[in-house]
Protein backbone atom coordinates (compact mmCIF):
# COMPACT_ATOMS: atom_id res chain seq x y z
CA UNK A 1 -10.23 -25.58 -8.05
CA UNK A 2 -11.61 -24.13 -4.79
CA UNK A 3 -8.65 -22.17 -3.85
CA UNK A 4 -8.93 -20.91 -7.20
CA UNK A 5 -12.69 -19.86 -6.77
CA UNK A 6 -11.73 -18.49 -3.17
CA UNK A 7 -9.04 -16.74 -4.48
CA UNK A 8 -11.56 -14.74 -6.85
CA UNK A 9 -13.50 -13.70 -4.36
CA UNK A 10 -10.62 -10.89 -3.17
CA UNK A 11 -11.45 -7.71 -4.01
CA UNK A 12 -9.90 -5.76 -7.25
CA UNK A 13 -9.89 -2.26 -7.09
CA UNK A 14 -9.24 0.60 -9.17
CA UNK A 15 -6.13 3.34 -9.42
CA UNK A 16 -8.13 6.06 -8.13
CA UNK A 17 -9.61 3.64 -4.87
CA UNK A 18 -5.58 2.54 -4.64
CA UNK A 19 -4.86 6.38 -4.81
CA UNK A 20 -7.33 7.24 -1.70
CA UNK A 21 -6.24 4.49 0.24
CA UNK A 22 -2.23 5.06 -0.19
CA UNK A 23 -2.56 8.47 0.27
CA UNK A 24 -0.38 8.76 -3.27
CA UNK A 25 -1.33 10.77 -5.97
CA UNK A 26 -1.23 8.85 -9.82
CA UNK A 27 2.10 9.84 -10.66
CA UNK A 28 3.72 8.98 -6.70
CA UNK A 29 1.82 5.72 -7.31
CA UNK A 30 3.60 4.83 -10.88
CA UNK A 31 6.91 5.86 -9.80
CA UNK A 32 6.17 3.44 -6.89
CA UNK A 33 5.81 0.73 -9.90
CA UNK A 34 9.06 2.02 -12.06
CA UNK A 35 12.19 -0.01 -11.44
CA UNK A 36 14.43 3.11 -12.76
CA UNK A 37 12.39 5.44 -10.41
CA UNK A 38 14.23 6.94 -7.60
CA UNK A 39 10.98 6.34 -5.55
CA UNK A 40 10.75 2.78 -7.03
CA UNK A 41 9.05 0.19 -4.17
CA UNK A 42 9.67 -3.60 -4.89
CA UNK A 43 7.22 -4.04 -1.80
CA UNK A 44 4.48 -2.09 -3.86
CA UNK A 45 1.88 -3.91 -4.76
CA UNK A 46 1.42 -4.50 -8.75
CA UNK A 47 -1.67 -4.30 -10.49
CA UNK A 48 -3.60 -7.22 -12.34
CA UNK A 49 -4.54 -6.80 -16.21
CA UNK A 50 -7.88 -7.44 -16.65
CA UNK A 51 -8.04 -7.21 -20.61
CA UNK A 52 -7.05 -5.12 -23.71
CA UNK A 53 -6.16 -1.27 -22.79
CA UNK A 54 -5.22 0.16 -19.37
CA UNK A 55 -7.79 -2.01 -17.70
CA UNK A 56 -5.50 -2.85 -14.38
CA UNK A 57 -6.92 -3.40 -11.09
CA UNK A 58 -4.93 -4.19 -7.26
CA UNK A 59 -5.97 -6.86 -5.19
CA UNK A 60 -7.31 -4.83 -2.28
CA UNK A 61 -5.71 -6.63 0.75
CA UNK A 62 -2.28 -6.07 -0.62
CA UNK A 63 -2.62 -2.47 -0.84
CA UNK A 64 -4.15 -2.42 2.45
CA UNK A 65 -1.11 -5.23 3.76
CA UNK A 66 1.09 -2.63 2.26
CA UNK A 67 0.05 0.63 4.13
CA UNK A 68 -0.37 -1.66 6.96
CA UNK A 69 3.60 -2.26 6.54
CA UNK A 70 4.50 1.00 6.01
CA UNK A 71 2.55 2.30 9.08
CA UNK A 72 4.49 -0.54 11.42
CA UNK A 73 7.65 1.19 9.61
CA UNK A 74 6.88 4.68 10.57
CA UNK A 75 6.07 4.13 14.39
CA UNK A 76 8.84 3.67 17.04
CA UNK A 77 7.41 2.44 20.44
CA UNK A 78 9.60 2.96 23.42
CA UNK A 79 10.15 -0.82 25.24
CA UNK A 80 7.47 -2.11 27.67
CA UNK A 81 7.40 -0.48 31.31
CA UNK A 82 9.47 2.74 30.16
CA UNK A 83 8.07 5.85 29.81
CA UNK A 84 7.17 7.20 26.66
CA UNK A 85 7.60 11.68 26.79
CA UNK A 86 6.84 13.31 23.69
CA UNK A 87 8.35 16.64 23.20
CA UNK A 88 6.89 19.88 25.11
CA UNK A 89 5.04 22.04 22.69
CA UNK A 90 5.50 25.28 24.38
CA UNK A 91 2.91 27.75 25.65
């Protein structure tokens, strides 16, 4: 029952706070959800139902453990002790 009780004390958030920090707008963020989207992300977090309606929220340290990720994914660091040149911008 306490990791239960510690467990509820993660953060939920809403679309629009999962929106701001994904940089996605709402329809990039349900096509991230939709298995027969082409943009379709198994590693995307899913949301929680919290009742009756459209009443989802995300736990907030997978969306963060997500961007996280995908920031680790974007970034290509050259090996330790070589030089790292980045391309000459002319002037």
């Amino acid at each position: 029952m306490g990791e239960l009780l510690e467990n509820l004390k993660e953060a939920l958030i809403r679309r629009q706070d999962v929106e701001r920090m994904t940089g996605l707008g709402r329809t990039a963020l349900w096509e991230r959800l939709n298995p027969d989207s082409k943009y379709y992300d198994p590693t995307f977090p899913r949301p929680v139902s919290l009742g009756a309606g459209n009443n989802l929220r995300w736990v907030q340290s997978e969306v963060h453990g997500w961007v996280i990720r995908k920031i680790q994914a974007g970034r290509t660091l050259p090996p330790v002790g070589t030089a790292h040149r980045f391309p000459h911008r002319g002037g």
